[in-house]
C-alpha atoms as a PDB file:
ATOM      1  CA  UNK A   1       0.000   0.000   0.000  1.00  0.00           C
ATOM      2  CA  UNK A   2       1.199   3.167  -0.820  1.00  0.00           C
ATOM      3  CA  UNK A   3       1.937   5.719   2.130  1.00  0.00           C
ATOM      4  CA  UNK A   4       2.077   9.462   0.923  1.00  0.00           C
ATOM      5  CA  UNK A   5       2.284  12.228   3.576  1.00  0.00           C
ATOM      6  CA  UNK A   6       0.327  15.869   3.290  1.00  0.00           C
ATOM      7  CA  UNK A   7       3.851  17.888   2.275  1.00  0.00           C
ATOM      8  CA  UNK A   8       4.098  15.030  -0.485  1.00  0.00           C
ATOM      9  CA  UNK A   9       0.782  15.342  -1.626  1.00  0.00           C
ATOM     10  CA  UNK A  10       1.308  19.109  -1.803  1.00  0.00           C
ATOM     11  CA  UNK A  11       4.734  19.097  -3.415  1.00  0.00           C
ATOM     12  CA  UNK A  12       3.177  16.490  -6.220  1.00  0.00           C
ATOM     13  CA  UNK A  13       0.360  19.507  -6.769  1.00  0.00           C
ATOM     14  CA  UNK A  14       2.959  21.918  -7.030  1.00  0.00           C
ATOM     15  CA  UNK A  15       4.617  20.140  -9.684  1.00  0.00           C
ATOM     16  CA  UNK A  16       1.251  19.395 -11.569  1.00  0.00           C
ATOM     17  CA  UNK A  17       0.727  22.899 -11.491  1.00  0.00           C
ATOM     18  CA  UNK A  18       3.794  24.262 -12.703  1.00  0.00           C
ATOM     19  CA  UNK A  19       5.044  21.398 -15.380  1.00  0.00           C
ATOM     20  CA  UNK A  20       2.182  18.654 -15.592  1.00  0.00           C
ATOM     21  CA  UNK A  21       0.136  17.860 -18.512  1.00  0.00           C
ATOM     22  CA  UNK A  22      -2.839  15.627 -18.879  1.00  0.00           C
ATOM     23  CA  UNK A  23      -3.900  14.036 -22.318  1.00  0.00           C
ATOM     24  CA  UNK A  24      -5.601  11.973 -24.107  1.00  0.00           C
ATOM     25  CA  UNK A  25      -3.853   9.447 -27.065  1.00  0.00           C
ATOM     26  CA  UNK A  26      -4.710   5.930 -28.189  1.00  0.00           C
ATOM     27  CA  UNK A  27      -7.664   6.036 -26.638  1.00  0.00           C
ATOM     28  CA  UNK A  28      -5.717   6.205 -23.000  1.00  0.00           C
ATOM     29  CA  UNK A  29      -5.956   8.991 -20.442  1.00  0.00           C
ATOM     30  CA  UNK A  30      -2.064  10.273 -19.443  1.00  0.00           C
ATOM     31  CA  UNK A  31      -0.424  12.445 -17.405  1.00  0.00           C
ATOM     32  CA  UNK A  32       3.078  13.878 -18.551  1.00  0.00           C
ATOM     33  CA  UNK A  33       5.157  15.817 -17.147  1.00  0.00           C
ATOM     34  CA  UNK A  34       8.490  17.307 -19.044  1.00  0.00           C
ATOM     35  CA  UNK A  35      11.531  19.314 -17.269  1.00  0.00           C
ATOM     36  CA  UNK A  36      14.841  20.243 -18.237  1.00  0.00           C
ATOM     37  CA  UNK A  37      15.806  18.917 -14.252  1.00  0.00           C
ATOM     38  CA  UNK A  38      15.681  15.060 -14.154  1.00  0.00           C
ATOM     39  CA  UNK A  39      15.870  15.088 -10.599  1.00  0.00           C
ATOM     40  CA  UNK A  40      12.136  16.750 -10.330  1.00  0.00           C
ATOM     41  CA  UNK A  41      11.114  13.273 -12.296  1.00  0.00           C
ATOM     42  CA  UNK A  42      13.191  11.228  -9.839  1.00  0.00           C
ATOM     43  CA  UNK A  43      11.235  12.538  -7.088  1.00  0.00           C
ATOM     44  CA  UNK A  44       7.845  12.011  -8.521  1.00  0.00           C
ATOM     45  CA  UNK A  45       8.811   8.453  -8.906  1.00  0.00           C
ATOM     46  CA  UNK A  46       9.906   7.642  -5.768  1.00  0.00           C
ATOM     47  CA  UNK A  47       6.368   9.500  -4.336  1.00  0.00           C
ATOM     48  CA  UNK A  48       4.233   7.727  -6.482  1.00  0.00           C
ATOM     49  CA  UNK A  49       6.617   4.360  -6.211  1.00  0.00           C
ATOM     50  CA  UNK A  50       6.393   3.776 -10.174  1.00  0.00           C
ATOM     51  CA  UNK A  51       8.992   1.401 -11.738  1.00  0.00           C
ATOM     52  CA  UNK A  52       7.818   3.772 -15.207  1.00  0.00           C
ATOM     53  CA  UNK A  53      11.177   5.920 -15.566  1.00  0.00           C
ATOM     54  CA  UNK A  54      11.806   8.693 -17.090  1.00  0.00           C
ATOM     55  CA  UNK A  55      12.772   8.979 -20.807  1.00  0.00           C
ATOM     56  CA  UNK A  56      15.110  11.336 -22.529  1.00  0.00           C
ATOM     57  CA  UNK A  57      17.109  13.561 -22.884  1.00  0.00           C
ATOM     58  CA  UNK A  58      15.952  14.915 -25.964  1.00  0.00           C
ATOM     59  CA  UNK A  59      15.797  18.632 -27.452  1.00  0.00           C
ATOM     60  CA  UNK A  60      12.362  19.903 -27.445  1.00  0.00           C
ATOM     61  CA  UNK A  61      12.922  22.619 -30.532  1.00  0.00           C
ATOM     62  CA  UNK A  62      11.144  25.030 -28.353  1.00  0.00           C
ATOM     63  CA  UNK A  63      12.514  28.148 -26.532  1.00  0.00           C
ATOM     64  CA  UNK A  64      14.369  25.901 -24.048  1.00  0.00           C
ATOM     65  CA  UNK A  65      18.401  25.568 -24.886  1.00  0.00           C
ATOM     66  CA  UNK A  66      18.429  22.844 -21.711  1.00  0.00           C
ATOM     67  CA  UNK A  67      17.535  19.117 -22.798  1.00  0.00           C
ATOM     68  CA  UNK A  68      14.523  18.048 -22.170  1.00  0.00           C
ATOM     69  CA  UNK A  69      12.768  14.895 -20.102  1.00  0.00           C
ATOM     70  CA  UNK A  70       9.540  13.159 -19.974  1.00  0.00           C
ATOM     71  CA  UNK A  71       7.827  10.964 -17.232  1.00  0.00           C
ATOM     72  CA  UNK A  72       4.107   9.461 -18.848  1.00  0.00           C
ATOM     73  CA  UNK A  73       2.078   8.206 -16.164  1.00  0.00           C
ATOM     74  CA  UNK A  74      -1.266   5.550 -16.785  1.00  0.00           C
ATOM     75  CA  UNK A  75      -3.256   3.289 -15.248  1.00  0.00           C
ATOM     76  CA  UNK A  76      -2.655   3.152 -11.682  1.00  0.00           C
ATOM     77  CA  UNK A  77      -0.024   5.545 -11.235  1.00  0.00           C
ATOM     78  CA  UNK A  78      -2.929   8.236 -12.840  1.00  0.00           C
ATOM     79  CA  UNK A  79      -5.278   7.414 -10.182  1.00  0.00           C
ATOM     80  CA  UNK A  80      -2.697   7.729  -7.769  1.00  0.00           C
ATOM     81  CA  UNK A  81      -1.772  11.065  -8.323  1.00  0.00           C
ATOM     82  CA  UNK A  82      -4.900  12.113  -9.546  1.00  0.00           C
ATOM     83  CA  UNK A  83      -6.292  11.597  -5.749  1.00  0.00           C
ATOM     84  CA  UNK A  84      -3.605  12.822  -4.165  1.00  0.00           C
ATOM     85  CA  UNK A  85      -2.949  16.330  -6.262  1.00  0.00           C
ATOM     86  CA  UNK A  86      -7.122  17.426  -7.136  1.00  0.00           C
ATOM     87  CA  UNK A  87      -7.759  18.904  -3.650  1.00  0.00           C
ATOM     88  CA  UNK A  88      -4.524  20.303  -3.102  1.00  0.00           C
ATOM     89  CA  UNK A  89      -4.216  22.274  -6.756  1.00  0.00           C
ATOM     90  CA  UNK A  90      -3.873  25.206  -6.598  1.00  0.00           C
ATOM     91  CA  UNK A  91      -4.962  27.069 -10.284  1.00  0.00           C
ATOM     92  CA  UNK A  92      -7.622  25.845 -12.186  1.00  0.00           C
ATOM     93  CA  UNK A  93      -5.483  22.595 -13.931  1.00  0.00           C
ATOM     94  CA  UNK A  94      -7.474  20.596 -10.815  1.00  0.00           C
ATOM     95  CA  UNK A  95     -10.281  20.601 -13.372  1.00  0.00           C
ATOM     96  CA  UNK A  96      -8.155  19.375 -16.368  1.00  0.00           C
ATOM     97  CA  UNK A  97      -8.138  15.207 -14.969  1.00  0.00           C
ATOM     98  CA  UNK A  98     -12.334  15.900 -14.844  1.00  0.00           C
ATOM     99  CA  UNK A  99     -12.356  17.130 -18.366  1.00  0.00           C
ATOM    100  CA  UNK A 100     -10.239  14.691 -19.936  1.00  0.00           C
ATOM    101  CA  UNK A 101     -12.173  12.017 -18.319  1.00  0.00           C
ATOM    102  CA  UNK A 102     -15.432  13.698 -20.043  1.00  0.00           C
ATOM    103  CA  UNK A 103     -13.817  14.544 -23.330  1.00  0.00           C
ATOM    104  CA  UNK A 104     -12.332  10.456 -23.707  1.00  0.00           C
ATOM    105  CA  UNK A 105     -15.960   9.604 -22.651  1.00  0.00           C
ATOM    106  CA  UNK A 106     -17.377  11.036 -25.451  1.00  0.00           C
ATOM    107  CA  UNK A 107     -14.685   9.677 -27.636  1.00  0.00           C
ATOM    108  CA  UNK A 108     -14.970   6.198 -26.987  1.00  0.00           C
ATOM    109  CA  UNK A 109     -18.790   6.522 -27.174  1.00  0.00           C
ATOM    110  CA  UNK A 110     -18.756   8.107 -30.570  1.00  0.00           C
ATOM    111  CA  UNK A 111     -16.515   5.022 -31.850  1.00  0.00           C
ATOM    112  CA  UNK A 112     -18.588   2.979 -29.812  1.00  0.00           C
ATOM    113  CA  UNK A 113     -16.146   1.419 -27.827  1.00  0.00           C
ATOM    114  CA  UNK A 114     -17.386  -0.512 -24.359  1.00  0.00           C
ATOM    115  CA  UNK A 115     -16.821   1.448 -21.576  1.00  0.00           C
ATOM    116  CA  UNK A 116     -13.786  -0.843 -20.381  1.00  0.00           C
ATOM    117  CA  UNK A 117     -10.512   0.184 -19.762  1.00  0.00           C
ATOM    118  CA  UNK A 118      -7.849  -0.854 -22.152  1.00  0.00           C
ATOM    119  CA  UNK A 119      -4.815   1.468 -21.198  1.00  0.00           C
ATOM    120  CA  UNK A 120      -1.703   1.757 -23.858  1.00  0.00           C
ATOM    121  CA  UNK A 121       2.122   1.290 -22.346  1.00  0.00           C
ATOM    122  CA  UNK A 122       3.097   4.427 -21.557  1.00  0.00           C
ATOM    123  CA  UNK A 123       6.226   4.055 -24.275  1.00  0.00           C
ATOM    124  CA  UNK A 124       3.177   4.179 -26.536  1.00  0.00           C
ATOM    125  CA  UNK A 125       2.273   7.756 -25.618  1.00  0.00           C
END
């Protein structure tokens, strides 16, 4: 079981806040979050206890001159930090895990999928 104190919690928000995304592709709701400072990801992984590591480093060919890396999170790890980071948000991204939820909904009706889960490998996304 996974054991996450309150200055965790907040510190994960933080960094959902500042740097985390949330998408949808293949079907499969994800949460990415890309820094130039690979110890940011390490820390997120050892909160969240994922064996998913980070990827990179790769340029971006955006603005940023520093080398860029990527942790994807699905599945379980989602849920995870979902519940741990909604309450404690502090802009309006809290909303963004609701939406996506709607919005791949929606999608999955109109191609008339089941409403079952089939999540994609996060090397996928």
């Amino acid at each position: 079981m996974l054991s996450v104190t309150d200055g965790d919690a907040r510190h994960l928000a933080g960094m959902m806040d500042c740097f985390g995304q949330v998408g949808i592709k293949k079907n499969t709701m994800f949460v990415r979050f890309k820094t130039a400072y690979l110890d940011r990801l390490e820390v997120i992984r050892s909160i969240l206890a994922t064996d998913q590591k980070p990827t990179g480093p790769f340029d971006n060919g955006g603005d940023s001159k520093r080398l860029q890396y990527e942790l994807v999170l699905v599945g379980k790890e989602l849920v995870t930090l979902e519940n741990l980071v909604t309450g404690r948000m502090l802009t309006d991204r809290r909303h963004a895990f609701r939406q996506k939820r709607d919005q791949l909904h929606k999608l999955r009706q109109k191609l008339g999928l089941s409403g079952k889960l089939k999540v994609a490998r996060p090397e996928e996304l």
